[in-house]
N, C-alpha and C. Protein backbone atom coordinates (compact mmCIF):
# COMPACT_ATOMS: atom_id res chain seq x y z
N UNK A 1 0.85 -1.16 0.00
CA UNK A 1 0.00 0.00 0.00
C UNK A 1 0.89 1.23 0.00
N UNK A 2 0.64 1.99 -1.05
CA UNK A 2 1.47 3.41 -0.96
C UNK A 2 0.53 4.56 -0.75
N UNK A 3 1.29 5.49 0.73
CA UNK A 3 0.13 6.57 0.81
C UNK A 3 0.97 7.89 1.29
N UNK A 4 0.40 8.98 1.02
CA UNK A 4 1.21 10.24 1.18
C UNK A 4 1.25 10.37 2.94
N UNK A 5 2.40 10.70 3.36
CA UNK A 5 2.71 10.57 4.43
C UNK A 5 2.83 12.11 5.37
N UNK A 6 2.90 13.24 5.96
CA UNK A 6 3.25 14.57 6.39
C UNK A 6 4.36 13.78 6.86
N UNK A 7 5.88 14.63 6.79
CA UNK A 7 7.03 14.51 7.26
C UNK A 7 6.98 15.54 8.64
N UNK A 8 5.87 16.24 8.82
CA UNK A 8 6.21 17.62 9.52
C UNK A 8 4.75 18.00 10.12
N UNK A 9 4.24 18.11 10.87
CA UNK A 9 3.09 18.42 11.54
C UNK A 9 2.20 19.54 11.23
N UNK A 10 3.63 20.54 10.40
CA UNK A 10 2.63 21.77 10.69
C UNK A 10 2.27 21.54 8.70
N UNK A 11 0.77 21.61 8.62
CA UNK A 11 0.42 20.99 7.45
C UNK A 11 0.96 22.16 6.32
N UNK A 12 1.18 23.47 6.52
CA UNK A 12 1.12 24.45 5.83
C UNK A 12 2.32 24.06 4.65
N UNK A 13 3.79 23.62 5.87
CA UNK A 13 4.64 23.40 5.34
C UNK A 13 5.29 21.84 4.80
N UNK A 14 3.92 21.33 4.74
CA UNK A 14 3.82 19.76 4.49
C UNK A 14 5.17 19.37 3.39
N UNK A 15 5.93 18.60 3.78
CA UNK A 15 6.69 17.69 2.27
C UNK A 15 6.09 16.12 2.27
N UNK A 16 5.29 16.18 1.27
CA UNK A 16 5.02 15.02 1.29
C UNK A 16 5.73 14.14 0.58
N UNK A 17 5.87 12.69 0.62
CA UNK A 17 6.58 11.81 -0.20
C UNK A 17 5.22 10.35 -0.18
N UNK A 18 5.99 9.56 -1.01
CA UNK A 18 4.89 8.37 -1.07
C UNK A 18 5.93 7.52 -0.09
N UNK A 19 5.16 6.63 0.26
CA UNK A 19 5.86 5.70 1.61
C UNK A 19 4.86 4.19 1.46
N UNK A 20 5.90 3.73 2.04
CA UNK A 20 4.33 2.22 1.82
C UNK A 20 5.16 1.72 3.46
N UNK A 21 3.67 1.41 3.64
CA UNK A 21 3.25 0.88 5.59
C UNK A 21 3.40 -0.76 5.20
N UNK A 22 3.54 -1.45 5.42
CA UNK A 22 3.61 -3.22 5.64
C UNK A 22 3.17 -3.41 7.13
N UNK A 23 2.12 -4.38 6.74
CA UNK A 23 1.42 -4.56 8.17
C UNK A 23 -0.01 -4.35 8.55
N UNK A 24 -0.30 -3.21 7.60
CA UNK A 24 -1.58 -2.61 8.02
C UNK A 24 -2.67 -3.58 7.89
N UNK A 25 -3.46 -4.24 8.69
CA UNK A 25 -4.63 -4.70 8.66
C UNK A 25 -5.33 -4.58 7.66
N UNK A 26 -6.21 -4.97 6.76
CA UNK A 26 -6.90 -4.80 5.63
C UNK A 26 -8.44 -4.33 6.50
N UNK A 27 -9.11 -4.48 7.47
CA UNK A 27 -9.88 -4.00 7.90
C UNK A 27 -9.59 -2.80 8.40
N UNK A 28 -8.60 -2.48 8.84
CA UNK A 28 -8.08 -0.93 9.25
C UNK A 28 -8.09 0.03 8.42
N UNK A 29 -7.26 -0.61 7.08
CA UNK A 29 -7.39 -0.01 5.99
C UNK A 29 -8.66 0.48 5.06
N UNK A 30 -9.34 -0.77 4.59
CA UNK A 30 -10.67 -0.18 4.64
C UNK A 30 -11.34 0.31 5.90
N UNK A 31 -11.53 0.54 6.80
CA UNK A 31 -11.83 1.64 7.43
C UNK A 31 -11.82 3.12 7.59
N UNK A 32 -10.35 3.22 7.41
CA UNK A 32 -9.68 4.49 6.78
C UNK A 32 -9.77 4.71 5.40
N UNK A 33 -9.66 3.91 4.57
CA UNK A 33 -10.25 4.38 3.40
C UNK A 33 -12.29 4.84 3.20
N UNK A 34 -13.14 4.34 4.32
CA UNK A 34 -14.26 4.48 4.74
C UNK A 34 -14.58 6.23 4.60
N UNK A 35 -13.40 6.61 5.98
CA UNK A 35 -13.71 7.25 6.61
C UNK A 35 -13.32 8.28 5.65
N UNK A 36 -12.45 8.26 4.76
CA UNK A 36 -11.69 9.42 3.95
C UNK A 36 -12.92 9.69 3.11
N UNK A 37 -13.51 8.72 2.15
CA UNK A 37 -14.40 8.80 1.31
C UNK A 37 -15.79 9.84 1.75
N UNK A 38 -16.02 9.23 3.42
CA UNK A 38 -17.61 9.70 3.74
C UNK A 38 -16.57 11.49 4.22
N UNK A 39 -15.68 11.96 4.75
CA UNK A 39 -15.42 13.32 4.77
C UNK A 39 -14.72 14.06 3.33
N UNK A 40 -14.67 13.14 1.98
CA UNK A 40 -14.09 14.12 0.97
C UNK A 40 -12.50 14.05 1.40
N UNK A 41 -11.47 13.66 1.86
CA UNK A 41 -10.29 13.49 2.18
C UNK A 41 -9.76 12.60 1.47
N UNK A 42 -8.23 12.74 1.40
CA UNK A 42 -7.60 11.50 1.17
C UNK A 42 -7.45 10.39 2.47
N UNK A 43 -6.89 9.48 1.51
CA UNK A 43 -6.20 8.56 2.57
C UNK A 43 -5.06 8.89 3.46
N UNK A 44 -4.11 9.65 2.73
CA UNK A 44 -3.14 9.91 3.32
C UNK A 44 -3.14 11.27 4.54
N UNK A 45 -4.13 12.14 3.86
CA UNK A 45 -4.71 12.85 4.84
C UNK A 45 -5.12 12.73 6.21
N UNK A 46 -6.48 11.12 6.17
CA UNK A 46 -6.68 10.29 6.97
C UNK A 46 -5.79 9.91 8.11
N UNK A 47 -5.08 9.47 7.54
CA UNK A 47 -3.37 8.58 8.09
C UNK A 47 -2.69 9.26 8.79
N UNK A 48 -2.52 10.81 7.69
CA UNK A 48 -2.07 11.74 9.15
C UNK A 48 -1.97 11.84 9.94
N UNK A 49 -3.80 12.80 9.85
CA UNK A 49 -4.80 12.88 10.67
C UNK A 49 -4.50 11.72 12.41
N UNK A 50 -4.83 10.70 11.90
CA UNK A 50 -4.39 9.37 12.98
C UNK A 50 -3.23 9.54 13.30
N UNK A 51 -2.22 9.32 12.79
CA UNK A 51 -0.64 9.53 13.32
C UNK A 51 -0.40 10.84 14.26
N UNK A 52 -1.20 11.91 13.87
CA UNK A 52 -0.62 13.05 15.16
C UNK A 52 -1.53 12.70 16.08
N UNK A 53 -2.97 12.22 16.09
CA UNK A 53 -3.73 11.57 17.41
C UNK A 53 -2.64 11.14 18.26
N UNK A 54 -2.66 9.77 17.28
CA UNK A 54 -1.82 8.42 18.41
C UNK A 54 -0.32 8.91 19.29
N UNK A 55 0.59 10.31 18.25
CA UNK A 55 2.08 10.48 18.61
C UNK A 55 0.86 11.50 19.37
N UNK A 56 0.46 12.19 19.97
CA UNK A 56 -0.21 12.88 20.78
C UNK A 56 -0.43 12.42 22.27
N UNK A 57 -0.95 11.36 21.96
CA UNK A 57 -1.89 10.74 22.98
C UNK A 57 -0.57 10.34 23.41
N UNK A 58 -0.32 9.44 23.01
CA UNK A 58 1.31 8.08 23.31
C UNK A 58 2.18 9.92 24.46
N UNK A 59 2.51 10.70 23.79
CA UNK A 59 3.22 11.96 24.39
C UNK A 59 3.16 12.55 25.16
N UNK A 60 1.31 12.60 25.20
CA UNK A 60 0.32 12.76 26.26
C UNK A 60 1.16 12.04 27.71
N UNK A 61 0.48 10.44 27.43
CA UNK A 61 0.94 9.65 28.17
C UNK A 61 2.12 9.68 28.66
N UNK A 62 2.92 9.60 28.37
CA UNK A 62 4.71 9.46 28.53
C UNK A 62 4.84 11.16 29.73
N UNK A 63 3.86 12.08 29.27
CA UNK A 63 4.21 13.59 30.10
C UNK A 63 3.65 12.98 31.13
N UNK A 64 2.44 12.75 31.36
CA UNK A 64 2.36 12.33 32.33
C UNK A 64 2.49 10.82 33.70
N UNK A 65 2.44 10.07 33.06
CA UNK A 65 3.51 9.01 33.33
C UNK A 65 5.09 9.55 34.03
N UNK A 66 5.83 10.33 33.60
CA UNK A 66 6.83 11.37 34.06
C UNK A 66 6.03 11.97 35.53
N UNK A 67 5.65 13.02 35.02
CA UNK A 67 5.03 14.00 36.25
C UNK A 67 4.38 12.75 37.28
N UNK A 68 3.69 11.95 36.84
CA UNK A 68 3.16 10.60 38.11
C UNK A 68 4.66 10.22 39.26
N UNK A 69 5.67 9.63 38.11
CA UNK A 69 7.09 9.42 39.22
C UNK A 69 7.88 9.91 39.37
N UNK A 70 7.99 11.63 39.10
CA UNK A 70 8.41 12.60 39.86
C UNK A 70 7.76 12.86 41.12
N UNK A 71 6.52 12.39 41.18
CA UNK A 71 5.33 12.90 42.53
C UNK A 71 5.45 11.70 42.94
N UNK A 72 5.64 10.33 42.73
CA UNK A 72 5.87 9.48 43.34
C UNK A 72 7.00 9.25 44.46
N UNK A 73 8.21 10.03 43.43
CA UNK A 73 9.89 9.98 44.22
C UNK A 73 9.30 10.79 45.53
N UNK A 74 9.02 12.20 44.90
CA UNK A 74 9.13 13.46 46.06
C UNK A 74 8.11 12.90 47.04
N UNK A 75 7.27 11.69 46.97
CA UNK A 75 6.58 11.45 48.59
C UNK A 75 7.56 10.36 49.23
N UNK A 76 8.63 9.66 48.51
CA UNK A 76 9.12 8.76 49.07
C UNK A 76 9.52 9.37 50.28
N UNK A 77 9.28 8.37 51.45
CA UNK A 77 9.93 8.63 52.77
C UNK A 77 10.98 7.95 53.09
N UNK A 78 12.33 8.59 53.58
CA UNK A 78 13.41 7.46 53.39
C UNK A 78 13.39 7.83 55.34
N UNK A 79 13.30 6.36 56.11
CA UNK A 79 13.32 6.01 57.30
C UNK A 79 15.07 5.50 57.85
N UNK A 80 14.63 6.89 58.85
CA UNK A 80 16.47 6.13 60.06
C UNK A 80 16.25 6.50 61.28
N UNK A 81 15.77 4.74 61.35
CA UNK A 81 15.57 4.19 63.09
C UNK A 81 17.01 3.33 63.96
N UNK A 82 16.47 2.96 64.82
CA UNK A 82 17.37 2.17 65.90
C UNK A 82 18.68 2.63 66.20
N UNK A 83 18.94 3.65 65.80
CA UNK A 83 20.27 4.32 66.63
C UNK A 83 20.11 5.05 67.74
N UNK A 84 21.23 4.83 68.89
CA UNK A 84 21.48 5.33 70.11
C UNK A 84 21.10 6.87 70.29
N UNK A 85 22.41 7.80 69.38
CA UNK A 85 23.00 8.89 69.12
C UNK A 85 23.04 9.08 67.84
N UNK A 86 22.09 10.38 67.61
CA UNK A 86 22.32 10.86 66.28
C UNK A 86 22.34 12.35 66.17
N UNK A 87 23.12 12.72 65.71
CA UNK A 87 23.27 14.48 65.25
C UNK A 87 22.89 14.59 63.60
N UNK A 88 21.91 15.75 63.42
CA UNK A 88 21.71 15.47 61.70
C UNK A 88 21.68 17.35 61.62
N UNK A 89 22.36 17.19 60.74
CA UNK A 89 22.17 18.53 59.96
C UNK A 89 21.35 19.39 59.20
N UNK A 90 21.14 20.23 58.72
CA UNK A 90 20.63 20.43 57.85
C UNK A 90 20.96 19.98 56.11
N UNK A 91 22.30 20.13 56.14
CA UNK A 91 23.03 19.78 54.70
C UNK A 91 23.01 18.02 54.84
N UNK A 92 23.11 17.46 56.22
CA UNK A 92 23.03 16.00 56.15
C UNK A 92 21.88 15.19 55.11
N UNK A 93 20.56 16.21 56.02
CA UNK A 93 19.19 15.77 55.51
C UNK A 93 19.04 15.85 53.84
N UNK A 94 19.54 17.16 53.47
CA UNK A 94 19.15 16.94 51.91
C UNK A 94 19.86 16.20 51.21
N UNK A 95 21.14 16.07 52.04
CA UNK A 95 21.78 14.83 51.53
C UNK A 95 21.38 13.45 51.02
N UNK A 96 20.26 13.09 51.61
CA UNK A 96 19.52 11.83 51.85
C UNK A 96 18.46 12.11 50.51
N UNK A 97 18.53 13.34 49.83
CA UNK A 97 17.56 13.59 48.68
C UNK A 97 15.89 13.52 48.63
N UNK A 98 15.34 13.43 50.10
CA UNK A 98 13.94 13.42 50.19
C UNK A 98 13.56 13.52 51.56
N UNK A 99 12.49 13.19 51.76
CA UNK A 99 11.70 13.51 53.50
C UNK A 99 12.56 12.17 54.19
N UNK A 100 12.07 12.37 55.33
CA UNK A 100 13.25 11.40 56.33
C UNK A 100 11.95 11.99 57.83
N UNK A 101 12.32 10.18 57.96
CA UNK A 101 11.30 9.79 59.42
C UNK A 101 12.21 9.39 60.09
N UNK A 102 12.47 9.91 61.23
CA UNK A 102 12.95 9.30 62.44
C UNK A 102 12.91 8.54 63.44
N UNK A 103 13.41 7.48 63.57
CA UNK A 103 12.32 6.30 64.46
C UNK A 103 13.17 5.56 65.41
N UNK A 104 12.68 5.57 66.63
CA UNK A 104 13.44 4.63 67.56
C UNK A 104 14.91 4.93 67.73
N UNK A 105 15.47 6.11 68.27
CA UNK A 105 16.75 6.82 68.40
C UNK A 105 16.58 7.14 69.50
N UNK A 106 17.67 7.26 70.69
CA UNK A 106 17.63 7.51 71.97
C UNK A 106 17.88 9.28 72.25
N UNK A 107 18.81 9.41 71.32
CA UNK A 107 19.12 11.12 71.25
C UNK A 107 19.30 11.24 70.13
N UNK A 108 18.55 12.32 69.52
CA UNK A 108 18.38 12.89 68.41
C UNK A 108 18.29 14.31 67.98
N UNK A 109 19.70 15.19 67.77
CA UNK A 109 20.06 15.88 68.04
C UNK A 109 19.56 16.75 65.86
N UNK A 110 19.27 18.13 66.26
CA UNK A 110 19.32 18.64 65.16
C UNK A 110 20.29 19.94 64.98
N UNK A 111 20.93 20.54 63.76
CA UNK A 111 22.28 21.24 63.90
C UNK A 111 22.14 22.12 62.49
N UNK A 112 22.27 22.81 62.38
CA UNK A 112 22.05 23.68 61.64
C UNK A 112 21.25 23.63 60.17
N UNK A 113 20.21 23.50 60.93
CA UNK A 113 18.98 23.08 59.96
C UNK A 113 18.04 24.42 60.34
N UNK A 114 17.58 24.98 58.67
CA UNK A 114 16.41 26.03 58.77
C UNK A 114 15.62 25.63 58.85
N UNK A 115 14.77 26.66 59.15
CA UNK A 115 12.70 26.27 59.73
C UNK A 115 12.39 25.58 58.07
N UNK A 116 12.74 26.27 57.17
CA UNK A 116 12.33 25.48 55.72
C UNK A 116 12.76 24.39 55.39
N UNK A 117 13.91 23.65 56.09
CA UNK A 117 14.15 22.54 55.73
C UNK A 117 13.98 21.56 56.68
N UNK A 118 13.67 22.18 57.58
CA UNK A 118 13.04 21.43 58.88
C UNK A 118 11.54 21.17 58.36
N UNK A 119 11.06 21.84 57.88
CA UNK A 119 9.60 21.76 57.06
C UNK A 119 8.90 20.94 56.23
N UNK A 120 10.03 21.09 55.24
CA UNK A 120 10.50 20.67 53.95
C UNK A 120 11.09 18.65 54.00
N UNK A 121 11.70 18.30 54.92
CA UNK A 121 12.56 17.45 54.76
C UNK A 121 12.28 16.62 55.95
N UNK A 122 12.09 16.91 57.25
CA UNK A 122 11.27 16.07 58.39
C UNK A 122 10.00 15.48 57.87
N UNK A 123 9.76 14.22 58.03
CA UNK A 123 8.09 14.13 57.87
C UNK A 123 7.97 13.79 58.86
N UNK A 124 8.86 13.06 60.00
CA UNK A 124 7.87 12.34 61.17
C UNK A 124 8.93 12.23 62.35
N UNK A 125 9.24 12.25 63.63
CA UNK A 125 10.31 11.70 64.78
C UNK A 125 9.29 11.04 65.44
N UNK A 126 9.48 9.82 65.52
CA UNK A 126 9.01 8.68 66.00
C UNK A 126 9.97 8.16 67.62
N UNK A 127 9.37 7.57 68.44
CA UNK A 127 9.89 7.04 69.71
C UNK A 127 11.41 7.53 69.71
N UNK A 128 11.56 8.90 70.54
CA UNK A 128 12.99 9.20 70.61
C UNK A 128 12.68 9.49 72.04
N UNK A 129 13.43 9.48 72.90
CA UNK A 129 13.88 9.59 74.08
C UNK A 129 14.06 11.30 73.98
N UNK A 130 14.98 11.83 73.56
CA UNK A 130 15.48 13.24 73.74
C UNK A 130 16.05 13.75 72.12
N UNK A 131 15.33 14.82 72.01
CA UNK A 131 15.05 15.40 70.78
C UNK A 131 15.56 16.60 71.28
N UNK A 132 16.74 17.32 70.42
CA UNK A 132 17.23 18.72 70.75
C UNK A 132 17.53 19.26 69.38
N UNK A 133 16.61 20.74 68.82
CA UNK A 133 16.54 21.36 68.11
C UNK A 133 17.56 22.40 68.35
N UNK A 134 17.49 23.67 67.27
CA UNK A 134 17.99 24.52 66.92
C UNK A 134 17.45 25.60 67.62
N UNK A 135 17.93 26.89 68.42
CA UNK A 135 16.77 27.65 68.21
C UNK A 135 16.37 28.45 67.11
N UNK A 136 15.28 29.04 67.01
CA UNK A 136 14.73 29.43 65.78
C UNK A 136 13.54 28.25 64.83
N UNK A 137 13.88 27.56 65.37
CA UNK A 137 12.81 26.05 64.92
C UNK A 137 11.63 25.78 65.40
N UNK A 138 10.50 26.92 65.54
CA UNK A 138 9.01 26.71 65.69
C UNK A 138 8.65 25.20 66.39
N UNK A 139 7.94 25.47 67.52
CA UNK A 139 7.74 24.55 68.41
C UNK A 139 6.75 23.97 68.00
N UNK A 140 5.49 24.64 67.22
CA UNK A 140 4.28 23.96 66.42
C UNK A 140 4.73 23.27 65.41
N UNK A 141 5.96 23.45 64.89
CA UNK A 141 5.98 22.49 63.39
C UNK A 141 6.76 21.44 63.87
N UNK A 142 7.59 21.37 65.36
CA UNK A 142 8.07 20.23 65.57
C UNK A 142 6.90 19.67 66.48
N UNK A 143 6.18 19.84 67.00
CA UNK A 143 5.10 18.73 68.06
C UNK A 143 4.19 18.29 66.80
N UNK A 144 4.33 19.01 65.56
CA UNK A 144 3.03 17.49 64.87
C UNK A 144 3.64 17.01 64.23
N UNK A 145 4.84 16.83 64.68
CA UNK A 145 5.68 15.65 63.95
C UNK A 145 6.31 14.41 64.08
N UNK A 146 5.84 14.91 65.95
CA UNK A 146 6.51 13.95 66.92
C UNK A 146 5.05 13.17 67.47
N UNK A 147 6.04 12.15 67.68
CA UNK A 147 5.16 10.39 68.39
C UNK A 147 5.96 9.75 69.62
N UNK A 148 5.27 9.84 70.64
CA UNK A 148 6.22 9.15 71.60
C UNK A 148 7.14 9.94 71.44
N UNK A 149 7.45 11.18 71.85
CA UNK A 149 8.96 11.69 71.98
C UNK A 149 8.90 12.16 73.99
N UNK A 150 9.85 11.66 74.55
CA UNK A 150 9.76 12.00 75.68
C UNK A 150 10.37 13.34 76.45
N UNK A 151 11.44 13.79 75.86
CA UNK A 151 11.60 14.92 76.11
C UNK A 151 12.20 15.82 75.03
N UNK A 152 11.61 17.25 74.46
CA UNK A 152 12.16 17.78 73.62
C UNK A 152 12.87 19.17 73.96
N UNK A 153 14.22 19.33 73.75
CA UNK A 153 15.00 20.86 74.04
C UNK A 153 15.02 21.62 72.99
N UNK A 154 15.32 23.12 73.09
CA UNK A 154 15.43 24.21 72.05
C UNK A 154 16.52 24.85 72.98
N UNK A 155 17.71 24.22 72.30
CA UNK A 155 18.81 24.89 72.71
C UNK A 155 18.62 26.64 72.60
N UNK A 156 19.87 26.98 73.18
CA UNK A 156 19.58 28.69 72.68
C UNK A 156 20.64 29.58 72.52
């Protein structure tokens, strides 16, 4: 089957050439040849027509498919439990490239970390014994973050 093909989307500046498809279904084909006939079109018109749908849609898909596991990564929670003694930074945390839960640490010390990345990069302190912040680190954004924490300081 030979049918005029658009090399280029934007139709104005169409180069067309003849091309032949191998493969095409003979019911597909008459279909598309159907459909060309009942709107006054060609076939190849038709064919187009379909080809920027499908590279559309398929592009569609793929953008978002993307944007889905970019929003997937950025909720990942990366968890660090069962240590004694821990000091974490601010530059430590983004180090780790996402949110970070704290769990089951006996002292858990924080060090030059801003209210935005304290914000930003804490999601949770779980069963710690003694929790010692920065000052400048809002006491409301650290108590709904904490579970079982038994005692918390704001150095000064």
């Amino acid at each position: 089957m030979a049918e005029d093909k658009n090399s280029d989307t934007n139709s104005e500046n169409d180069e067309r050439t003849t091309i032949s498809v191998k493969g095409v279904s003979k019911d597909i084909y008459d279909r598309m040849s159907r459909i060309a006939r009942e709107t006054g079109r060609t076939i190849g018109e038709v064919t187009n027509d379909a080809y920027r749908v499908f590279i559309g849609t398929f592009e569609g898909a793929l953008g978002i498919s993307r944007e889905f596991i970019k929003g997937a990564k950025s909720t990942h929670v990366y968890v660090v439990s069962n240590i004694k003694k821990l000091e974490m930074s601010g530059e430590d945390i983004k180090e780790l490239g996402g949110r970070v839960s704290f769990r089951n640490i006996e002292s858990l010390t924080f060090k030059d970390i801003s209210q935005e990345d304290f914000d930003s990069r804490v999601d949770s302190i779980l069963q710690v014994r003694k929790l010692t912040l920065p000052h400048g680190i809002k006491k409301s954004s650290v108590v709904v973050k904490c579970n079982f924490v038994d005692n918390i300081v704001f150095e000064e």
